[in-house]
PDB file of N, CA and C in Angstrom:
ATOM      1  N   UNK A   1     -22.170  16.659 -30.881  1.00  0.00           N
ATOM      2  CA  UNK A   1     -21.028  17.539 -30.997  1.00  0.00           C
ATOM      3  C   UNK A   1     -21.352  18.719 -31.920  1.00  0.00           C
ATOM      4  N   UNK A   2     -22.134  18.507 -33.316  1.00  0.00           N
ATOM      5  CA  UNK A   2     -22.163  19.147 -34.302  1.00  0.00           C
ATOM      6  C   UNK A   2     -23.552  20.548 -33.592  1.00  0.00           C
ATOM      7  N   UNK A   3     -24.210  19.941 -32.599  1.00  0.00           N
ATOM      8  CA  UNK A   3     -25.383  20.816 -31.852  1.00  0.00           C
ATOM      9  C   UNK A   3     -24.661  21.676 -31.224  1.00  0.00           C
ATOM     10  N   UNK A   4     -23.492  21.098 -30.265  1.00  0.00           N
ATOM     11  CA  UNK A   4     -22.982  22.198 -29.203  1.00  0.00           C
ATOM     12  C   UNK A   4     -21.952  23.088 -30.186  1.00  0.00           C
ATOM     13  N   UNK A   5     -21.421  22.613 -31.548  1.00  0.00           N
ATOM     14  CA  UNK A   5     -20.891  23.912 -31.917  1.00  0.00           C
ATOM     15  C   UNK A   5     -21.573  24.740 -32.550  1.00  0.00           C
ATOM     16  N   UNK A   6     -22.957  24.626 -32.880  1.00  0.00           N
ATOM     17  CA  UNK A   6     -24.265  25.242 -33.331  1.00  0.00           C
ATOM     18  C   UNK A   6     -24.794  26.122 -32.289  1.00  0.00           C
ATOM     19  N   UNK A   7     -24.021  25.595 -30.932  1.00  0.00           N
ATOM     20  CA  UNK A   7     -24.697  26.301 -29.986  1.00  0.00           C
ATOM     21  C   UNK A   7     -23.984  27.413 -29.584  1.00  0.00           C
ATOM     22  N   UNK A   8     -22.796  27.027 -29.658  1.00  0.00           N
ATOM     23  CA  UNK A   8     -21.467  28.417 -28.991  1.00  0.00           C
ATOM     24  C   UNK A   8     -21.982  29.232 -30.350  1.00  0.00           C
ATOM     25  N   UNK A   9     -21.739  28.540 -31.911  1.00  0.00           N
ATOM     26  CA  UNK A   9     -21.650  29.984 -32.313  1.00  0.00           C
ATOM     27  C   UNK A   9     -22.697  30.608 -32.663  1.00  0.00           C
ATOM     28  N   UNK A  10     -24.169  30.115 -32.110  1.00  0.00           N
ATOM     29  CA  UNK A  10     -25.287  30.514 -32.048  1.00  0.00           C
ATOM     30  C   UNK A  10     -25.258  31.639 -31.213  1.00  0.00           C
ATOM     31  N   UNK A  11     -25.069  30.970 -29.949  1.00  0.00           N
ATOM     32  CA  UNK A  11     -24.513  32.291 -28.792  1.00  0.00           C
ATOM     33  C   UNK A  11     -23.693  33.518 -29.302  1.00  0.00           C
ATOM     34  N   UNK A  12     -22.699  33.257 -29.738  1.00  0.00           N
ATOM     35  CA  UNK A  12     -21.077  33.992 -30.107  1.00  0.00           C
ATOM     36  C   UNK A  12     -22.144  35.128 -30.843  1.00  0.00           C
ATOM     37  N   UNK A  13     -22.761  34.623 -32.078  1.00  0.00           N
ATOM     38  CA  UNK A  13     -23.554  35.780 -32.940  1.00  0.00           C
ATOM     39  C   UNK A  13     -24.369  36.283 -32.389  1.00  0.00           C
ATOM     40  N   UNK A  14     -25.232  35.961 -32.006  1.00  0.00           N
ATOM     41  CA  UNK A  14     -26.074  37.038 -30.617  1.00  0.00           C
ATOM     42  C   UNK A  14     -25.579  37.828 -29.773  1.00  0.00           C
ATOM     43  N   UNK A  15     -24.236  37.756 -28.919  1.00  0.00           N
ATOM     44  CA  UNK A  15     -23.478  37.859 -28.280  1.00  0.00           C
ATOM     45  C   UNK A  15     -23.318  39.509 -29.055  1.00  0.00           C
ATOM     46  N   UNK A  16     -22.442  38.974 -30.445  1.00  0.00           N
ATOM     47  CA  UNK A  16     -21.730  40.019 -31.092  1.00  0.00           C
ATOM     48  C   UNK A  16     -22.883  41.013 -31.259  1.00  0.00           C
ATOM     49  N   UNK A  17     -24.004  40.584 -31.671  1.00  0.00           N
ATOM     50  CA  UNK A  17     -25.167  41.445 -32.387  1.00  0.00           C
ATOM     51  C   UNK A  17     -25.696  42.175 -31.162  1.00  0.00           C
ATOM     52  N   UNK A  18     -25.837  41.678 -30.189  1.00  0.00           N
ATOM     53  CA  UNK A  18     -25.968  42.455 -28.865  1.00  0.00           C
ATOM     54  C   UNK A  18     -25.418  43.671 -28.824  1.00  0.00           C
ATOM     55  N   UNK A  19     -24.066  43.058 -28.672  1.00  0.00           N
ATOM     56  CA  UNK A  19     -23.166  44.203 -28.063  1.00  0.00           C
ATOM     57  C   UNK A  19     -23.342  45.606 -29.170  1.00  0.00           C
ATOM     58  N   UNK A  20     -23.184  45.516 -30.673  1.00  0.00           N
ATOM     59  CA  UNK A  20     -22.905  46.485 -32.129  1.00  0.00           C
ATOM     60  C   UNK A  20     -24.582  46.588 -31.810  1.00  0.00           C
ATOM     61  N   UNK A  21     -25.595  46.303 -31.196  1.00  0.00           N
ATOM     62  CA  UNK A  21     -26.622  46.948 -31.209  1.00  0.00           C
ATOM     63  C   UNK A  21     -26.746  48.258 -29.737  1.00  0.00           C
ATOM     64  N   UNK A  22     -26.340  47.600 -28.951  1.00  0.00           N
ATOM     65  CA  UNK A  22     -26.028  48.450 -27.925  1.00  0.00           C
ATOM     66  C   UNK A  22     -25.104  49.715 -28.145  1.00  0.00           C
ATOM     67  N   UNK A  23     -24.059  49.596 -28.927  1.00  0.00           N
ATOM     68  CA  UNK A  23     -22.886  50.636 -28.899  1.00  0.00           C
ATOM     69  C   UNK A  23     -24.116  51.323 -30.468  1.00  0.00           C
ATOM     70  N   UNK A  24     -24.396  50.610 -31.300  1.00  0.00           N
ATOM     71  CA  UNK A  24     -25.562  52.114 -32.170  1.00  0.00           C
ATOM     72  C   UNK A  24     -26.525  52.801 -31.098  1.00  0.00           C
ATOM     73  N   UNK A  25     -27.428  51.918 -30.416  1.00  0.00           N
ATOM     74  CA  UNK A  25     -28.089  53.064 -29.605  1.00  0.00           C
ATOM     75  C   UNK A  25     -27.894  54.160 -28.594  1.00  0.00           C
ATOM     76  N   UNK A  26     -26.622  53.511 -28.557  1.00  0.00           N
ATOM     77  CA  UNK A  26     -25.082  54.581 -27.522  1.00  0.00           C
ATOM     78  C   UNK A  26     -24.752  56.174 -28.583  1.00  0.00           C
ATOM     79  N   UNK A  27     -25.108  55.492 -29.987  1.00  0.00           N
ATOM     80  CA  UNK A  27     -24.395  56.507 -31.030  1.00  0.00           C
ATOM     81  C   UNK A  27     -25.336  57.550 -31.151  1.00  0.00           C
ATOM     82  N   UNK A  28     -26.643  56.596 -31.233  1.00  0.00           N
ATOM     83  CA  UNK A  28     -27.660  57.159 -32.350  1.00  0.00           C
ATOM     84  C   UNK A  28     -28.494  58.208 -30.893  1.00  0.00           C
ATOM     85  N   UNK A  29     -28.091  57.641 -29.146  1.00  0.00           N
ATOM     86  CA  UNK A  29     -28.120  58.837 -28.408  1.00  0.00           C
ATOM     87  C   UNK A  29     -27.962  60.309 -28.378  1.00  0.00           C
ATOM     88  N   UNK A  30     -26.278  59.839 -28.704  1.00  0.00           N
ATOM     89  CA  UNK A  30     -25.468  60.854 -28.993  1.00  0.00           C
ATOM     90  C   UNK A  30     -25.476  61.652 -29.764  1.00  0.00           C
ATOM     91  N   UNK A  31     -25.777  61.155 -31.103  1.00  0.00           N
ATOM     92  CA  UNK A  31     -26.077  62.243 -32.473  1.00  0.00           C
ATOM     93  C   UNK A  31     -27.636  62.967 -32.218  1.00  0.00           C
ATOM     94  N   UNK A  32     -28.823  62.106 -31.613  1.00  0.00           N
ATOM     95  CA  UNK A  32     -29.286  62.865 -31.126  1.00  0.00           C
ATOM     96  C   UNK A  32     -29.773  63.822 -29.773  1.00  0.00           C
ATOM     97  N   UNK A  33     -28.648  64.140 -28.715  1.00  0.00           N
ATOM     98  CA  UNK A  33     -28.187  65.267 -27.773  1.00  0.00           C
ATOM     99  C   UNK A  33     -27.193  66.325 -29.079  1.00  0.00           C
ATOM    100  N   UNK A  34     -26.309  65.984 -30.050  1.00  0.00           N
ATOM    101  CA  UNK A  34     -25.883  66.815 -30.373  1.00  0.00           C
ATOM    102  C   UNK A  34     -26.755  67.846 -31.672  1.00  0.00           C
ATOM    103  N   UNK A  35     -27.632  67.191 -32.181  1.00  0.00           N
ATOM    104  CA  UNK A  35     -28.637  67.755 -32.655  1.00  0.00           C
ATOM    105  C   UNK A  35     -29.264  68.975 -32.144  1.00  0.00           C
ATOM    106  N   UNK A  36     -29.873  68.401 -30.633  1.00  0.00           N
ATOM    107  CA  UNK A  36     -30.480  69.337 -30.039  1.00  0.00           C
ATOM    108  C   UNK A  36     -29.829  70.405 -29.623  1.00  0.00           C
ATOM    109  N   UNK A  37     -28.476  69.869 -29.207  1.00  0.00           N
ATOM    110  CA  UNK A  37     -27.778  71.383 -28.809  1.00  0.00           C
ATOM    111  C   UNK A  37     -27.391  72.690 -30.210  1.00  0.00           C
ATOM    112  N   UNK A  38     -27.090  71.452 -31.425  1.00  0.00           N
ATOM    113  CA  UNK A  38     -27.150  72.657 -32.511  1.00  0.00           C
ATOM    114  C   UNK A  38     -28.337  73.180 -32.635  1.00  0.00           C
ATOM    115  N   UNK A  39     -29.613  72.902 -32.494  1.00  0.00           N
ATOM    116  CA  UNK A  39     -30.832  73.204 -33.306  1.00  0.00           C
ATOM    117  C   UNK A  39     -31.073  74.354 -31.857  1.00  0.00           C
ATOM    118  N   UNK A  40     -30.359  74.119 -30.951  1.00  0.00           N
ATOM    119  CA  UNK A  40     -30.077  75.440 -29.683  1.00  0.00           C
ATOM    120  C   UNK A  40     -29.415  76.595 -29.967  1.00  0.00           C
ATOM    121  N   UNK A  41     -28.092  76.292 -30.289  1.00  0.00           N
ATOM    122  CA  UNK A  41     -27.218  77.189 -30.896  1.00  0.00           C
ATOM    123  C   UNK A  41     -28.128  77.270 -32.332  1.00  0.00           C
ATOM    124  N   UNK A  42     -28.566  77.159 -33.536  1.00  0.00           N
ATOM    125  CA  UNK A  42     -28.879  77.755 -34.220  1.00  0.00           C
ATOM    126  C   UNK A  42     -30.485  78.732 -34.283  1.00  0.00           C
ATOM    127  N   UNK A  43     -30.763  78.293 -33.343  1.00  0.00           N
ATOM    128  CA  UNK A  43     -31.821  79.140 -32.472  1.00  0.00           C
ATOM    129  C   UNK A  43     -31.464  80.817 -32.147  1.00  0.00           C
ATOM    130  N   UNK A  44     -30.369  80.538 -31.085  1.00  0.00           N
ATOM    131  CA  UNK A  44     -29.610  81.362 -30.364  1.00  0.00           C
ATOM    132  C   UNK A  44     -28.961  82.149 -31.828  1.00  0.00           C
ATOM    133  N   UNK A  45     -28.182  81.533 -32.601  1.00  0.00           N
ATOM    134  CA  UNK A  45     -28.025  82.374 -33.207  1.00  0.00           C
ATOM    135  C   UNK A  45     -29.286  82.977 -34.742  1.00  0.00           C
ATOM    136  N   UNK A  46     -29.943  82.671 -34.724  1.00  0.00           N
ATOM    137  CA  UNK A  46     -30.883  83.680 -35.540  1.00  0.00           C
ATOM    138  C   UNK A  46     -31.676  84.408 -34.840  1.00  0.00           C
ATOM    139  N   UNK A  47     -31.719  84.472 -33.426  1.00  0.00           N
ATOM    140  CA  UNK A  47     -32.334  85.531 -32.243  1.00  0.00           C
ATOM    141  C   UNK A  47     -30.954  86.952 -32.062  1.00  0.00           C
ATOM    142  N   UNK A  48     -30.003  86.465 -32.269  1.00  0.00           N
ATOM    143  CA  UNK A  48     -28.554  87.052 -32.689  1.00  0.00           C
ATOM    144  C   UNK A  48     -28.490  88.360 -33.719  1.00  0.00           C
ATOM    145  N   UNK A  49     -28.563  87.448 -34.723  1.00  0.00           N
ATOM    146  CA  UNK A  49     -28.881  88.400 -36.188  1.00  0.00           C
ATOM    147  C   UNK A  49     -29.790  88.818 -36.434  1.00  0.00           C
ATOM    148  N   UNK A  50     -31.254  88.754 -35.957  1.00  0.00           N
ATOM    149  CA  UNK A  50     -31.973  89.240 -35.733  1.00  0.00           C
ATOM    150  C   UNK A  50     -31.871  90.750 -35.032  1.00  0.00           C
ATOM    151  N   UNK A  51     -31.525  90.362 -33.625  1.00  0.00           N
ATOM    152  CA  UNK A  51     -31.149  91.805 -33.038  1.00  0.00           C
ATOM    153  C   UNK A  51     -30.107  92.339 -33.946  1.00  0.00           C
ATOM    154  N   UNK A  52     -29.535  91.870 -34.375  1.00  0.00           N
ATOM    155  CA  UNK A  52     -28.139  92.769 -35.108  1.00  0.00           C
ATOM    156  C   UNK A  52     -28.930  93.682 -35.984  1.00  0.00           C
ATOM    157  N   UNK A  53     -29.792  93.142 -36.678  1.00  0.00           N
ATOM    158  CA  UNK A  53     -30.164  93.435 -38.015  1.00  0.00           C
ATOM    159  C   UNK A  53     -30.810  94.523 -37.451  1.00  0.00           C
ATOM    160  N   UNK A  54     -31.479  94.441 -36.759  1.00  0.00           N
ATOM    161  CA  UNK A  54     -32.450  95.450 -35.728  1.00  0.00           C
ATOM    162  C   UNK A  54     -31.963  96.839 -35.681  1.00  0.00           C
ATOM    163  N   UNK A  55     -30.743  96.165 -34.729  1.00  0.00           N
ATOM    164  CA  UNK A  55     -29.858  97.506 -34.291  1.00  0.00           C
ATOM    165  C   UNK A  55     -29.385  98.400 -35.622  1.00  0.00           C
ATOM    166  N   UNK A  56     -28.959  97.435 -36.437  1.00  0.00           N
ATOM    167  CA  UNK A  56     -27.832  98.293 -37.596  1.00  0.00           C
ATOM    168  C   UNK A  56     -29.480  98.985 -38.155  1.00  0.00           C
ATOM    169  N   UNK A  57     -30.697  98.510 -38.227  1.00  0.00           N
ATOM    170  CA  UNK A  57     -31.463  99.241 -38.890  1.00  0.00           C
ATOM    171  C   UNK A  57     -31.675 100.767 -38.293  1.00  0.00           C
ATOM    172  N   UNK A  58     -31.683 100.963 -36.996  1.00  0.00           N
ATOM    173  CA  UNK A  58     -32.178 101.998 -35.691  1.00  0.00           C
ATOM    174  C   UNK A  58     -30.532 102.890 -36.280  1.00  0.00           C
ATOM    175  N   UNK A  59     -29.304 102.330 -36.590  1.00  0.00           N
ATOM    176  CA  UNK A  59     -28.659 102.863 -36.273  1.00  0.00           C
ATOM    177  C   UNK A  59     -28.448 104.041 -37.877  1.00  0.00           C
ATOM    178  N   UNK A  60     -28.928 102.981 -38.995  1.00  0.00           N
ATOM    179  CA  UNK A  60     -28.886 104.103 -40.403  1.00  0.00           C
ATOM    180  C   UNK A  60     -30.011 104.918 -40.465  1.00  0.00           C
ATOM    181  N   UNK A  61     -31.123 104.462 -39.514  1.00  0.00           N
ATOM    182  CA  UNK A  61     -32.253 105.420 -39.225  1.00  0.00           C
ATOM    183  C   UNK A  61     -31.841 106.552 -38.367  1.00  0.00           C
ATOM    184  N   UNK A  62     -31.027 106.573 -37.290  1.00  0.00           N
ATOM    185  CA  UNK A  62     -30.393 107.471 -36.669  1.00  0.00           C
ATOM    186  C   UNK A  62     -29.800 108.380 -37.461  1.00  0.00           C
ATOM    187  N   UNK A  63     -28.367 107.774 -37.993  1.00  0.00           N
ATOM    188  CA  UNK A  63     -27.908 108.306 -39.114  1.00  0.00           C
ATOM    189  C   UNK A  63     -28.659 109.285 -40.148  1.00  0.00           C
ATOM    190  N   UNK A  64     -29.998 108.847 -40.721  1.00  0.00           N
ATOM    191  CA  UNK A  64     -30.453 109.539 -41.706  1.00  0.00           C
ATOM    192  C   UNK A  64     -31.555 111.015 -41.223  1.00  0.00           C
ATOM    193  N   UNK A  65     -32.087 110.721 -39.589  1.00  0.00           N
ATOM    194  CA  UNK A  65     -32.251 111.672 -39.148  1.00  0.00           C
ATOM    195  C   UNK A  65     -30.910 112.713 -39.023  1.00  0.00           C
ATOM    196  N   UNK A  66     -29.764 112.063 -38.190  1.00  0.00           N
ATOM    197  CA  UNK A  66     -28.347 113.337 -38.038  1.00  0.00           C
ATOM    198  C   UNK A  66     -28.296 114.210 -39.332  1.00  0.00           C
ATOM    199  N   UNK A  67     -28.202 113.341 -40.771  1.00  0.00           N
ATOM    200  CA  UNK A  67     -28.115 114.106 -41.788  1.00  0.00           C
ATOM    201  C   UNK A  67     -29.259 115.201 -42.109  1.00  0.00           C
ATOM    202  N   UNK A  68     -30.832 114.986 -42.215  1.00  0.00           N
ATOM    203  CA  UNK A  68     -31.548 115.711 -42.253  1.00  0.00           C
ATOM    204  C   UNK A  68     -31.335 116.822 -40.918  1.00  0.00           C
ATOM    205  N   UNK A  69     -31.027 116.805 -40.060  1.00  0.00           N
ATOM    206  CA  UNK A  69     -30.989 117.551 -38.821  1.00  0.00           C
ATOM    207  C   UNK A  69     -30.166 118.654 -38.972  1.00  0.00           C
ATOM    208  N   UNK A  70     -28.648 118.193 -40.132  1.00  0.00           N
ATOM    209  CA  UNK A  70     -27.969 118.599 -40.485  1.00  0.00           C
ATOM    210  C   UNK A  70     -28.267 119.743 -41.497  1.00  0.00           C
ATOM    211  N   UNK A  71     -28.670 119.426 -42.168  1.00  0.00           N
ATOM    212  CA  UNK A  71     -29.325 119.967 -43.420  1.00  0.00           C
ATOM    213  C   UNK A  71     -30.444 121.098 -42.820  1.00  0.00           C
ATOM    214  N   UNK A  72     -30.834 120.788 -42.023  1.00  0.00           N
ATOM    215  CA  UNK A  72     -31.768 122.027 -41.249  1.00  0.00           C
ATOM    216  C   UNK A  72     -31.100 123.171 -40.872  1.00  0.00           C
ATOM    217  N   UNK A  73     -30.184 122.634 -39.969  1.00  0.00           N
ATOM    218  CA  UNK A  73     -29.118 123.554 -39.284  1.00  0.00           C
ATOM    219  C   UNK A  73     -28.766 124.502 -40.529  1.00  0.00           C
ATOM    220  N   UNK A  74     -28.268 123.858 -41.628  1.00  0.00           N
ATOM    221  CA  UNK A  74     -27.438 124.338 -42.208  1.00  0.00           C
ATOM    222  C   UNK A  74     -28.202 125.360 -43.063  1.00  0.00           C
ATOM    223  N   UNK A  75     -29.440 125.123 -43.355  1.00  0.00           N
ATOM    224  CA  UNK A  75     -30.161 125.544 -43.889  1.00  0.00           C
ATOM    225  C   UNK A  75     -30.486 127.379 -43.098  1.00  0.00           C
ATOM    226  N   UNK A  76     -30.724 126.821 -42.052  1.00  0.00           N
ATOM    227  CA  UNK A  76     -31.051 128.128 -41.446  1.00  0.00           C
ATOM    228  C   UNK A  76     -29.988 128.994 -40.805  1.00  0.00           C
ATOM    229  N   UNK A  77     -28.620 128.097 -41.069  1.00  0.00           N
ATOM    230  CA  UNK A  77     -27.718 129.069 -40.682  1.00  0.00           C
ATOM    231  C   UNK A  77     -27.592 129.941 -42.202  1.00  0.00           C
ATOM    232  N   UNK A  78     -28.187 129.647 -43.276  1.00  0.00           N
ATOM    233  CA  UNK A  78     -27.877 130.203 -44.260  1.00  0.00           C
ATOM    234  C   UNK A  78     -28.614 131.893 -44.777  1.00  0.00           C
ATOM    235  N   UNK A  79     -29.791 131.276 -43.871  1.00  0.00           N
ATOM    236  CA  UNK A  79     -30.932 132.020 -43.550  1.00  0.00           C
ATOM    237  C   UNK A  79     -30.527 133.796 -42.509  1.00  0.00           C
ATOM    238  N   UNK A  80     -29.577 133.057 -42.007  1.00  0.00           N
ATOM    239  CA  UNK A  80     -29.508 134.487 -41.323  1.00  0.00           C
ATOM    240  C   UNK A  80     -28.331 134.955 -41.377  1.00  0.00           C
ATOM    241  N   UNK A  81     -27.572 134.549 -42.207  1.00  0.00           N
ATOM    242  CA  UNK A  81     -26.556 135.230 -43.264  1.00  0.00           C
ATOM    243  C   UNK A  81     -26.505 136.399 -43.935  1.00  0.00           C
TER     244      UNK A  81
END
């Protein structure tokens, strides 16, 4: 008698340990697909700010030519004054 209830809850704990091992490798899936998709998105975004940074640089370089360009103009409109 004292074997077969050695035996159910021999089973029962395997049983349980089964299952809470199955539902972590269900988890530990999951956390890693969501990993990868951040380490995607944080990819994506420093290819992002990158170009940003890019652009805003082209664009105070633009800028600092208009002003010198300016300064020419102005210069030689002074010139034939």
């Amino acid at each position: 008698m004292g074997a077969a209830i050695g035996a159910v809850i021999t089973w029962w704990v395997y049983n349980r340990q089964n299952k809470t091992s199955l539902k972590q490798d269900h988890v530990l899936e999951r956390l890693n697909e969501l990993e990868q998709k951040n380490t995607h998105i944080l990819m994506h975004l420093e290819k992002f700010a990158k170009h940003h940074e890019e652009l805003l640089n082209k664009i105070v370089l633009l800028n600092e030519n208009m002003l010198e360009l300016d300064k020419k103009m102005s210069a030689i409109s002074e010139k034939h004054k």
